[in-house]
N, C-alpha and C. Protein backbone atom coordinates (compact mmCIF):
# COMPACT_ATOMS: atom_id res chain seq x y z
N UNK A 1 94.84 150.55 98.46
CA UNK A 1 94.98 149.18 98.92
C UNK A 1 95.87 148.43 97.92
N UNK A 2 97.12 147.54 98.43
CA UNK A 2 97.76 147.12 97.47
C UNK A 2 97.17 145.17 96.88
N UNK A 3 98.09 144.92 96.37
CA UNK A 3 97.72 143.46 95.95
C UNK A 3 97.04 142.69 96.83
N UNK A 4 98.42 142.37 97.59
CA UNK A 4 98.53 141.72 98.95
C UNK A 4 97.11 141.58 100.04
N UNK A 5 96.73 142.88 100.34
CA UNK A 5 95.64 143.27 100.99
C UNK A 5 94.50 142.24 100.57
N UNK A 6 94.01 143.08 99.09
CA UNK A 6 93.10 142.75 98.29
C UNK A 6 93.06 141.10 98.65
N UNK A 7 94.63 140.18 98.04
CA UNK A 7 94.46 138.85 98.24
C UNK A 7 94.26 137.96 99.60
N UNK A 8 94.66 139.15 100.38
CA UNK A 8 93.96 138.69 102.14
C UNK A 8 92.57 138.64 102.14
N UNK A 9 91.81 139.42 101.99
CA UNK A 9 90.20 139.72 102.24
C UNK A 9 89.68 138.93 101.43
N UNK A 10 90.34 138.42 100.00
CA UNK A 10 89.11 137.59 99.02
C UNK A 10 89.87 136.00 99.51
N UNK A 11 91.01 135.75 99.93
CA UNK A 11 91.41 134.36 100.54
C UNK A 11 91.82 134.24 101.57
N UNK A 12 91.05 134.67 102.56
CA UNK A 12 91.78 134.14 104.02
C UNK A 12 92.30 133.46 104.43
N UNK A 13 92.39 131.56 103.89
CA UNK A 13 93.04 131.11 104.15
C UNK A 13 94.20 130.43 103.51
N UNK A 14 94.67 131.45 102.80
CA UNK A 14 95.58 131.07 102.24
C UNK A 14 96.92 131.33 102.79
N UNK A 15 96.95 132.30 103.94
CA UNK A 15 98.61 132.20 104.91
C UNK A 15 98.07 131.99 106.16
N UNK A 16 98.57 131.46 107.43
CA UNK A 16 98.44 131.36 108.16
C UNK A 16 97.56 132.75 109.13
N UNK A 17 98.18 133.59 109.49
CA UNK A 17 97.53 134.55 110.07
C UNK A 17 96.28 135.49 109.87
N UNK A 18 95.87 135.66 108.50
CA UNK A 18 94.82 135.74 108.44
C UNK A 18 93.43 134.58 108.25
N UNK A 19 93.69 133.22 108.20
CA UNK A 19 93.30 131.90 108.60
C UNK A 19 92.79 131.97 109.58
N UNK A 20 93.73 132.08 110.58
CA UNK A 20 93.70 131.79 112.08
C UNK A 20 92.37 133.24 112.30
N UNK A 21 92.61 134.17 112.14
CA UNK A 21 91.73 134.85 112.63
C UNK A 21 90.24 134.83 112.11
N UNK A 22 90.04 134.62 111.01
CA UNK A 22 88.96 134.44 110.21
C UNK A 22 88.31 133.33 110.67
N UNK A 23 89.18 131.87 111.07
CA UNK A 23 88.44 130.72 111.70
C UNK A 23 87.69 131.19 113.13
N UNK A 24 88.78 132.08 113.87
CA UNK A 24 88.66 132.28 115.26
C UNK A 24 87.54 133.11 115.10
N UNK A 25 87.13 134.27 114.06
CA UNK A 25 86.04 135.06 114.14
C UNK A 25 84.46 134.60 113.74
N UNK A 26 84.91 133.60 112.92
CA UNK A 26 83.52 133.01 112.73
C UNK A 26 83.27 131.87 113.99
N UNK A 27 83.70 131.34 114.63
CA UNK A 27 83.48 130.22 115.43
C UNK A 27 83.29 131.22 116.71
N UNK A 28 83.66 132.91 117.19
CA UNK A 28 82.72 133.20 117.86
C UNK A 28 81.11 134.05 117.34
N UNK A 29 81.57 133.89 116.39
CA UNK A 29 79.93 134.57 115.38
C UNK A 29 78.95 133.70 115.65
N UNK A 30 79.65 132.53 115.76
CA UNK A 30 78.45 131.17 115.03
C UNK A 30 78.53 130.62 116.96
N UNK A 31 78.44 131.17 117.68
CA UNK A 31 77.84 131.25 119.27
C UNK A 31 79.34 129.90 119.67
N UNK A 32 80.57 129.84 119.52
CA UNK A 32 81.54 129.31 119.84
C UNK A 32 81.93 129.59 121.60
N UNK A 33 81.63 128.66 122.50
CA UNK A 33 82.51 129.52 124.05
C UNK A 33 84.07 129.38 123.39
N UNK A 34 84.61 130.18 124.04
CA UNK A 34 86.31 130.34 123.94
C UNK A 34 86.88 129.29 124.32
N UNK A 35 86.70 128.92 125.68
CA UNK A 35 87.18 127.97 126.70
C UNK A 35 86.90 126.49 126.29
N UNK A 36 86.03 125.95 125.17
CA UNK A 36 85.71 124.89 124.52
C UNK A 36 86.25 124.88 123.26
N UNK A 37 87.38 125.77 122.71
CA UNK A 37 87.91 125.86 121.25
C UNK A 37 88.96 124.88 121.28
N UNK A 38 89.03 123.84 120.73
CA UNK A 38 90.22 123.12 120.77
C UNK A 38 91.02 123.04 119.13
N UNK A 39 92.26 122.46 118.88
CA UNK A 39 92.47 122.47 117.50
C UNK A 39 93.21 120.99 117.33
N UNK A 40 92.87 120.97 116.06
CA UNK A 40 93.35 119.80 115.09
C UNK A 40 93.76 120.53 114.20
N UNK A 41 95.55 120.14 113.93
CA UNK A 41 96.68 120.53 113.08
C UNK A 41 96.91 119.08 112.41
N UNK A 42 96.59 119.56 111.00
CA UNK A 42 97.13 118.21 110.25
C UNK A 42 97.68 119.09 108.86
N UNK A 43 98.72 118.51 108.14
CA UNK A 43 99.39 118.98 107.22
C UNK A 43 100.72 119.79 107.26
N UNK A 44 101.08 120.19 105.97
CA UNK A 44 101.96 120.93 106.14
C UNK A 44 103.28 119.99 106.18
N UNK A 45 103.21 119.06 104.71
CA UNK A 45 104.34 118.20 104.91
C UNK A 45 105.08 119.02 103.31
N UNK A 46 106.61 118.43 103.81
CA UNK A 46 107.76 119.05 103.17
C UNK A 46 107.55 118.47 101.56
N UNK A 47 107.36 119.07 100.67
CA UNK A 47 106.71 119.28 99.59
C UNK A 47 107.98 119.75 98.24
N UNK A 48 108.41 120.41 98.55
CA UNK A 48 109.53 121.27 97.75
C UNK A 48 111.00 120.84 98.04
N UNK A 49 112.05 121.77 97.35
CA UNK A 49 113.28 121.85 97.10
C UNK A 49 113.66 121.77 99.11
N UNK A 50 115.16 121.34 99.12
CA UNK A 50 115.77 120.80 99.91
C UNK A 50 115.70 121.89 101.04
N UNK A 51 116.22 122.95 100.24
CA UNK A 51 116.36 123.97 101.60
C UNK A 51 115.46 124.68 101.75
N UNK A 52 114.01 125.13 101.02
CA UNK A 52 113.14 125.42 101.52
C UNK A 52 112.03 124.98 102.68
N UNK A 53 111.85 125.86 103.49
CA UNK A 53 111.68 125.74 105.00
C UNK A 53 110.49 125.85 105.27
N UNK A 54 109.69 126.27 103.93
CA UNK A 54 108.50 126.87 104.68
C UNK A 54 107.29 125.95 105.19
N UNK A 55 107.07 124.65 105.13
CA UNK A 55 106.75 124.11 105.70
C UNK A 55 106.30 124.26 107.14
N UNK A 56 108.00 124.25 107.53
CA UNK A 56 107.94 124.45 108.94
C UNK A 56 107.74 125.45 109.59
N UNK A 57 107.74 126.44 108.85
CA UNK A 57 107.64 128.04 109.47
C UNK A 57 105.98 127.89 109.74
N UNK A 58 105.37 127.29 108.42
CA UNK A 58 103.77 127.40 108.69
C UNK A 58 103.18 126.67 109.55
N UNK A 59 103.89 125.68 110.30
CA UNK A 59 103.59 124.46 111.26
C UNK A 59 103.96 125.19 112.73
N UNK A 60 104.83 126.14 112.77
CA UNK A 60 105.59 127.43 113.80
C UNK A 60 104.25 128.57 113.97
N UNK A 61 104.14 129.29 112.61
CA UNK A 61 103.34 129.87 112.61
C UNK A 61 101.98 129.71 113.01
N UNK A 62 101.67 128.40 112.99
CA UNK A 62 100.29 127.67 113.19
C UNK A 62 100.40 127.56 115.05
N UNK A 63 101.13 127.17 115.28
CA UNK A 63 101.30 126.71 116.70
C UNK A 63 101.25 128.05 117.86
N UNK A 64 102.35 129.28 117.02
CA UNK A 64 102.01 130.57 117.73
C UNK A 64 101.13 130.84 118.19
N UNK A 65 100.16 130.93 116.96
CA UNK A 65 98.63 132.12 116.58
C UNK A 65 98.05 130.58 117.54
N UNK A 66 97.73 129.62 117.90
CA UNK A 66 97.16 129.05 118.74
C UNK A 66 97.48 129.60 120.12
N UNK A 67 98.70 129.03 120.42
CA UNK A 67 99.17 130.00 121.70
C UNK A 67 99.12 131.16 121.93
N UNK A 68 99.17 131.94 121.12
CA UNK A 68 98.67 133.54 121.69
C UNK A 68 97.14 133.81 121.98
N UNK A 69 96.71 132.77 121.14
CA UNK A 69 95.07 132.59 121.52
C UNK A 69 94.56 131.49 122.64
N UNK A 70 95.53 130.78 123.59
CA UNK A 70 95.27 130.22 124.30
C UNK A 70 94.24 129.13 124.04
N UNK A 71 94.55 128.47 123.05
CA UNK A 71 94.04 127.25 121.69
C UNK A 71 94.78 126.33 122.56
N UNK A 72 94.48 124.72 122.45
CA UNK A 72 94.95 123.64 123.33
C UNK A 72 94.95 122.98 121.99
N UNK A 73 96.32 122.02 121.42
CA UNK A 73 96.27 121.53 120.26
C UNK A 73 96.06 120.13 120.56
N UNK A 74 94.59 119.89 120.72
CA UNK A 74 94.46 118.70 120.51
C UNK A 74 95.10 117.49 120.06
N UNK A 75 95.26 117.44 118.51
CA UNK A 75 95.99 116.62 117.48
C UNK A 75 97.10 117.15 116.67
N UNK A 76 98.03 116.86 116.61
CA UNK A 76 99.11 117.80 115.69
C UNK A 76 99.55 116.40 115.07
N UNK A 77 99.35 116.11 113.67
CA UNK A 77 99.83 115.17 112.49
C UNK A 77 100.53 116.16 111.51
N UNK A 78 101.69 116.91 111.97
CA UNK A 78 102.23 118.08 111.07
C UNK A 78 103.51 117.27 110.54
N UNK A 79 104.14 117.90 109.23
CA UNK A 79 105.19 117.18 109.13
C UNK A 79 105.39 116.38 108.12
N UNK A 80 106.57 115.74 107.85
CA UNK A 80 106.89 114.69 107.05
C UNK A 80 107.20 114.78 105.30
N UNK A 81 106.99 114.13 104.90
CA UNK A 81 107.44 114.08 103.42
C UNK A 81 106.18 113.34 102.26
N UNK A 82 105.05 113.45 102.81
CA UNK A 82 103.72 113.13 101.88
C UNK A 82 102.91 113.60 102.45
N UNK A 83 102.09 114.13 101.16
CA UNK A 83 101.07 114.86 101.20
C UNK A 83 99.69 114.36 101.97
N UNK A 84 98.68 115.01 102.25
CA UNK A 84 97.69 114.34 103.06
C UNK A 84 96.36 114.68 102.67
N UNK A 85 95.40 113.88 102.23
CA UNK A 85 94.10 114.11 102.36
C UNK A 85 93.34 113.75 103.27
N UNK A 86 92.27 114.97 103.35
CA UNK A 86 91.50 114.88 104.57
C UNK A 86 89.96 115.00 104.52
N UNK A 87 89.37 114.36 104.84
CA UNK A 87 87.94 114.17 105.18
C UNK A 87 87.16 114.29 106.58
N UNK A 88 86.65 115.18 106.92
CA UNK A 88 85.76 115.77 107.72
C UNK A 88 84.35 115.16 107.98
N UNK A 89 84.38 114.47 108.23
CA UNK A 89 82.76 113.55 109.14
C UNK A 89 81.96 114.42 110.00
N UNK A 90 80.78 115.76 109.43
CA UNK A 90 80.29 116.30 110.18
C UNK A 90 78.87 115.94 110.78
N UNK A 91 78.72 114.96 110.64
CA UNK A 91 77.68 114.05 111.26
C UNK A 91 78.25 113.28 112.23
N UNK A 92 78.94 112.78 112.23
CA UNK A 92 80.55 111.89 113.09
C UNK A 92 80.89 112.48 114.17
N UNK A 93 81.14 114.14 113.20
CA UNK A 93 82.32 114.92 114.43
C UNK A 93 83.80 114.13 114.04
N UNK A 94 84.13 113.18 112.82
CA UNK A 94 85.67 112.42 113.30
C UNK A 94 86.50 113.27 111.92
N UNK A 95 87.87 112.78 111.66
CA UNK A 95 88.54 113.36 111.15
C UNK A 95 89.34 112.44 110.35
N UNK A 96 89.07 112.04 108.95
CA UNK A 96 89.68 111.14 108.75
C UNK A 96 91.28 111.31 107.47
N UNK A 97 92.49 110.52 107.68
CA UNK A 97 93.07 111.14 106.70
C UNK A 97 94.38 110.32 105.62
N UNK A 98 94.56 110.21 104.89
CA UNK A 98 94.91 109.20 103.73
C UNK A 98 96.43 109.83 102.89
N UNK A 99 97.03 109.43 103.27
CA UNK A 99 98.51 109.64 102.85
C UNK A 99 98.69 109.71 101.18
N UNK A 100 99.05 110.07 100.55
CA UNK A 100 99.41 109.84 98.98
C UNK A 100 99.20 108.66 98.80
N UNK A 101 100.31 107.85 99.34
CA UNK A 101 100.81 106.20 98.86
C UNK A 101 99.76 105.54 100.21
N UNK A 102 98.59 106.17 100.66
CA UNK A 102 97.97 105.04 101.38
C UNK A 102 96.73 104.90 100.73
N UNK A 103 96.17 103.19 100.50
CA UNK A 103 95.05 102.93 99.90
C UNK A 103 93.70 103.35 101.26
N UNK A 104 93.67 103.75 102.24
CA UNK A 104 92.73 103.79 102.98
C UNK A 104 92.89 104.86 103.73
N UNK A 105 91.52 105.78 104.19
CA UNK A 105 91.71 106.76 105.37
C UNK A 105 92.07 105.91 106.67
N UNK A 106 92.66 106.44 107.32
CA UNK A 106 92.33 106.38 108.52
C UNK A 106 91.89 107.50 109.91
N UNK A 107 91.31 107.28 110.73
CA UNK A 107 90.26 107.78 111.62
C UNK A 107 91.85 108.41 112.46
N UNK A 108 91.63 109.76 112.71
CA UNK A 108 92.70 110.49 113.17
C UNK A 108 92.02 111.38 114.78
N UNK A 109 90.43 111.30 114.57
CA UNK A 109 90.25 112.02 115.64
C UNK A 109 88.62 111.57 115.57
């Protein structure tokens, strides 16, 4: 087994495709119907040097692995040029989220 491997299985979500499947496998473990899976895409803003792309490849990549899984993207806040924090209301169910340069969350879902 090489590096790579190893760093898939102990961090799943650290690239997109093994993410996506690891979310998708526990949410049918944990009694998920298929047909009720919806997604919220937030992040994935341009961060780095000028011509690096990868941003967008992971915002591409994200959107695929939904569509090949027949995923309905709810919310997509992908993009841009500041970073984003996010807060999860699991009593709520809401989604809340706060820009670098913003003094307040706001309610995204």
């Amino acid at each position: 087994m090489n590096v790579v491997s190893r760093h898939h299985l102990l961090f799943p979500h650290t690239f997109v495709d093994t993410s996506d499947k690891d979310l998708y496998n526990n949410l049918l473990f944990n009694g998920a119907n298929i047909t009720n899976i919806k997604a919220l895409i937030v992040g994935s803003a341009k961060l780095f040097l000028d011509y690096d792309m990868t941003y967008q490849e992971n915002i591409d990549d994200v959107k695929k692995e939904l569509e090949a899984r027949q995923i309905e993207i709810e919310l997509d806040e992908t993009g841009g040029l500041i970073e984003r924090n996010l807060v999860y209301d699991t009593i709520n169910d809401a989604l809340y989220v706060k820009k670098t340069r913003e003094f307040e969350y706001r309610k995204l879902f």
